[in-house]
N, C-alpha and C. Protein backbone atom coordinates (compact mmCIF):
# COMPACT_ATOMS: atom_id res chain seq x y z
N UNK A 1 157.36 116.48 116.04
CA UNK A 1 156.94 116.25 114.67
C UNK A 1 155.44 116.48 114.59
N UNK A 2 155.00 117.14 113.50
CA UNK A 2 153.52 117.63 113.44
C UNK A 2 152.77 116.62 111.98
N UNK A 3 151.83 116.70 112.08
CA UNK A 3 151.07 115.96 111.13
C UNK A 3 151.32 116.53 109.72
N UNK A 4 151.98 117.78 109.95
CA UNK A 4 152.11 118.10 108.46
C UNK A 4 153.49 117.54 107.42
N UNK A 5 154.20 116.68 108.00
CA UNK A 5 155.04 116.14 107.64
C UNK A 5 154.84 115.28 106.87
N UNK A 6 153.57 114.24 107.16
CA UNK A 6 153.01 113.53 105.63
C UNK A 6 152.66 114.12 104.64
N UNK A 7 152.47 115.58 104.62
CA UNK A 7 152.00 116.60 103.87
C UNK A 7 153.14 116.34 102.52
N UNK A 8 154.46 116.68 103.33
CA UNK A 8 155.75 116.71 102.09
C UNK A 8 155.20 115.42 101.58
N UNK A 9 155.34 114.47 101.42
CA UNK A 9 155.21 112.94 100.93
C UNK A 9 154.50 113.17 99.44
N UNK A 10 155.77 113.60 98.27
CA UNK A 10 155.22 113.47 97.08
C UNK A 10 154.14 112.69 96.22
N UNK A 11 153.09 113.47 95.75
CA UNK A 11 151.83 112.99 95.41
C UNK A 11 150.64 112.13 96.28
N UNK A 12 150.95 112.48 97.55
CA UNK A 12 149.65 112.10 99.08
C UNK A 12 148.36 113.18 98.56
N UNK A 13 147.61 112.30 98.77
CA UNK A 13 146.56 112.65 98.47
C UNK A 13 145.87 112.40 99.55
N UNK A 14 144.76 113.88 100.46
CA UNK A 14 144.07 113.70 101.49
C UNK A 14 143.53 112.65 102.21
N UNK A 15 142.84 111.58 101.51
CA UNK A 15 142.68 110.01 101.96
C UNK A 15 143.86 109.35 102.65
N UNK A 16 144.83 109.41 101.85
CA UNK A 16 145.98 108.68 102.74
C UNK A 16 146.24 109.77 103.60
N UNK A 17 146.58 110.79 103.85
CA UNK A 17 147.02 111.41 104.75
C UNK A 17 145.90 111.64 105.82
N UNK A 18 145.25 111.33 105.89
CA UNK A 18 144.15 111.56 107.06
C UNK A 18 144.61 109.99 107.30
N UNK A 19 144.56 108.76 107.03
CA UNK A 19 144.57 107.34 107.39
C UNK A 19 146.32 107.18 108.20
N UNK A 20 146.95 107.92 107.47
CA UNK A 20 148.53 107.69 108.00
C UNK A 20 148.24 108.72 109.57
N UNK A 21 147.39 109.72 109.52
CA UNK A 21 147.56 110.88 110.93
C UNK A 21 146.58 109.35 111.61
N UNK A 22 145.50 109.38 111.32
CA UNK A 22 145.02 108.19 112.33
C UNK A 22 145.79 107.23 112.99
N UNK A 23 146.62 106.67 112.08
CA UNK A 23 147.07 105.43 112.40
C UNK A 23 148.43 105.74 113.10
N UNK A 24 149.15 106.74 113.60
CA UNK A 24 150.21 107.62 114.01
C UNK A 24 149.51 108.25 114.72
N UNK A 25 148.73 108.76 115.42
CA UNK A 25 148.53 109.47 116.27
C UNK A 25 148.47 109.02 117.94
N UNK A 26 148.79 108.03 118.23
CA UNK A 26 149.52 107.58 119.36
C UNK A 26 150.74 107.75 119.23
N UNK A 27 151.74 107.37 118.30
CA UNK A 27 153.11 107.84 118.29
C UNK A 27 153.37 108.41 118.49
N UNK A 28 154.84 108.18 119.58
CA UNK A 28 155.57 109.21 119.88
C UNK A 28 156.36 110.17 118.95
N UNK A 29 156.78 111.10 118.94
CA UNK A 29 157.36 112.04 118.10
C UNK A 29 158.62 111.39 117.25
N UNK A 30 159.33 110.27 118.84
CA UNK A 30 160.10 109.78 117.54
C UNK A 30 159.93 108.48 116.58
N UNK A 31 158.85 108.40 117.37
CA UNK A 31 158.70 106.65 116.65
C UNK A 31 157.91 107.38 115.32
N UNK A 32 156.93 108.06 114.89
CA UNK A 32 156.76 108.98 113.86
C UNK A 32 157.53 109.35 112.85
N UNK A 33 158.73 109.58 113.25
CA UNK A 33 159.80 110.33 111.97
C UNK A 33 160.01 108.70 111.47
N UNK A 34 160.83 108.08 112.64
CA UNK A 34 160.81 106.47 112.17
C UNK A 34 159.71 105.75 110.98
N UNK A 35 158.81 105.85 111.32
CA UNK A 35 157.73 105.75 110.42
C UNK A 35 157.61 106.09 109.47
N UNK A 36 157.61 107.56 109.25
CA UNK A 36 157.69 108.18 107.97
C UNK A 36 159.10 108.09 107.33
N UNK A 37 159.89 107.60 107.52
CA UNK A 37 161.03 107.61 106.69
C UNK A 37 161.12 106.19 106.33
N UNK A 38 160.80 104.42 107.36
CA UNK A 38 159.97 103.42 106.36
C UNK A 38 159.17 103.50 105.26
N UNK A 39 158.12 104.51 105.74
CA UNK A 39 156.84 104.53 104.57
C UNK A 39 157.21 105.47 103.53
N UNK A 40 157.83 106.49 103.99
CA UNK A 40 158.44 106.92 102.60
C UNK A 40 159.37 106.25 101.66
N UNK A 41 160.44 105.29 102.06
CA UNK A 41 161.42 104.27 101.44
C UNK A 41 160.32 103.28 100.66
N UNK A 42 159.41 102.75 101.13
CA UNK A 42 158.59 101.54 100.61
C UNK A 42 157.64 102.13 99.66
N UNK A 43 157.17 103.13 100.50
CA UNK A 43 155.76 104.10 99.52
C UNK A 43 156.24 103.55 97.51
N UNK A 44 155.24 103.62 97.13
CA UNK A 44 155.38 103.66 95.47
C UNK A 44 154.40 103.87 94.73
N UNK A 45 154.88 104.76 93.61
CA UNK A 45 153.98 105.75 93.02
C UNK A 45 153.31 105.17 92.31
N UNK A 46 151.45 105.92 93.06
CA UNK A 46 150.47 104.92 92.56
C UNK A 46 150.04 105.39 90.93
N UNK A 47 150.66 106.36 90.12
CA UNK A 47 150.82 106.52 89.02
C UNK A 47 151.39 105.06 88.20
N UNK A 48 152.89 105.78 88.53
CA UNK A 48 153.74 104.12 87.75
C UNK A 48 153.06 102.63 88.20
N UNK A 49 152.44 102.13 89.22
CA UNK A 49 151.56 101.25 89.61
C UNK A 49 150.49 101.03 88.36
N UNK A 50 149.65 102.29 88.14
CA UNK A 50 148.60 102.06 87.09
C UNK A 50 149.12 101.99 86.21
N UNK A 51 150.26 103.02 85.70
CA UNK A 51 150.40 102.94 83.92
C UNK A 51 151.22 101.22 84.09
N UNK A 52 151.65 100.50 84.65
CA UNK A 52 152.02 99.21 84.63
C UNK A 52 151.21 98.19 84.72
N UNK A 53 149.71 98.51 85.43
CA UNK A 53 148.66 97.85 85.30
C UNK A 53 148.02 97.81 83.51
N UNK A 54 148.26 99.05 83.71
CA UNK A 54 147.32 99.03 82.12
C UNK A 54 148.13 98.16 81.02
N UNK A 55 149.58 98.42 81.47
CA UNK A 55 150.42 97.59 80.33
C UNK A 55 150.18 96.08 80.73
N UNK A 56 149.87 95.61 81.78
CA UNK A 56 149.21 94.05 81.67
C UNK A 56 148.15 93.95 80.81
N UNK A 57 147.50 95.34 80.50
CA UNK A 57 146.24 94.30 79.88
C UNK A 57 146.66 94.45 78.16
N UNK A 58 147.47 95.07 77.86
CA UNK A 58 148.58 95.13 76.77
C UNK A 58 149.03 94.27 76.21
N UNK A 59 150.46 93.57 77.78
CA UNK A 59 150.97 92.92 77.01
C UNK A 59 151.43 91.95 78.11
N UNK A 60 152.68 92.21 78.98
CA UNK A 60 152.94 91.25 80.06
C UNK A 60 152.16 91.65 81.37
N UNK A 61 150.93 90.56 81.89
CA UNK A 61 150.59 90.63 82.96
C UNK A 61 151.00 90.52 84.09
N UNK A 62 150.46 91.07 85.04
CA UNK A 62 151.25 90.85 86.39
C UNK A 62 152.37 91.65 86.66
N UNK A 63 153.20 92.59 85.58
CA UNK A 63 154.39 93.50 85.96
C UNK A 63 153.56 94.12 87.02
N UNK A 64 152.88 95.21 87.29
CA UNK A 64 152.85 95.49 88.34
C UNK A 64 153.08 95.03 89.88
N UNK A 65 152.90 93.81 89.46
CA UNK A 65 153.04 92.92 90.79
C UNK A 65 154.82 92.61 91.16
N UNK A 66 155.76 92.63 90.71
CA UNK A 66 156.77 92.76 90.24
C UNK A 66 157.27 94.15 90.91
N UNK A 67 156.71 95.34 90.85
CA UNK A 67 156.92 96.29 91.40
C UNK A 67 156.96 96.84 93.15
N UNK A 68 155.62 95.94 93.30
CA UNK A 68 154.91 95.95 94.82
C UNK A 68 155.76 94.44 95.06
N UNK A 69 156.31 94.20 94.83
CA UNK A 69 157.24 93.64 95.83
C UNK A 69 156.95 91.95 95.48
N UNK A 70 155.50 91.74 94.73
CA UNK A 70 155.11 90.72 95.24
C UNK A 70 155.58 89.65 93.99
N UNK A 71 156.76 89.05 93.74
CA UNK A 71 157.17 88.41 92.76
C UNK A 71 156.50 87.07 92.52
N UNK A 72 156.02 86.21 93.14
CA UNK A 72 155.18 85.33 93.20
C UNK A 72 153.69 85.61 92.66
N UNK A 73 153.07 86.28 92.91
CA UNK A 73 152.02 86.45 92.32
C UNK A 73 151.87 87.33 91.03
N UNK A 74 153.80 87.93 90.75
CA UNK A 74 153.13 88.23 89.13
C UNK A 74 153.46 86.83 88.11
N UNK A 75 154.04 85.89 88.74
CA UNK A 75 154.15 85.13 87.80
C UNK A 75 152.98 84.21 88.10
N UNK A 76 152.20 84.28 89.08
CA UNK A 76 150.63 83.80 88.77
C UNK A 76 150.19 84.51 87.34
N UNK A 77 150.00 85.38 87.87
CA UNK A 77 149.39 86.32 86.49
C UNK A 77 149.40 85.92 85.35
């Protein structure tokens, strides 16, 4: 497996993909695919993230948080 495989990873943008080759570059070839097929399942699009941020300051706060997993802290919000 080559580094260009984070490449496919819809809407990666050079920052993350230089931080994901860092942080993978001891990995073995297969613990790598392993990896990228977690982080691709979890990954979430930091688009829909913002346009859900902006709708907190709208209307219901904290949906974004709701999204990222973190259900407790959107009902802080």
């Amino acid at each position: 497996m080559n580094d260009f495989s984070f490449a496919m990873l819809p809407g990666i943008e050079a920052e993350e993909m230089m931080w994901l080759q860092e942080l993978t570059k001891s990995y073995s070839a297969e613990n790598k695919q392993r990896f990228l097929a977690v982080y691709q399942g979890r990954r979430k699009d930091p688009q829909t993230i913002l346009i859900c941020s902006l709708i907190g300051f709208l209307g219901v706060a904290g949906v974004q948080r709701f999204l990222v997993d973190q259900i407790a802290m959107g009902i802080v919000y």
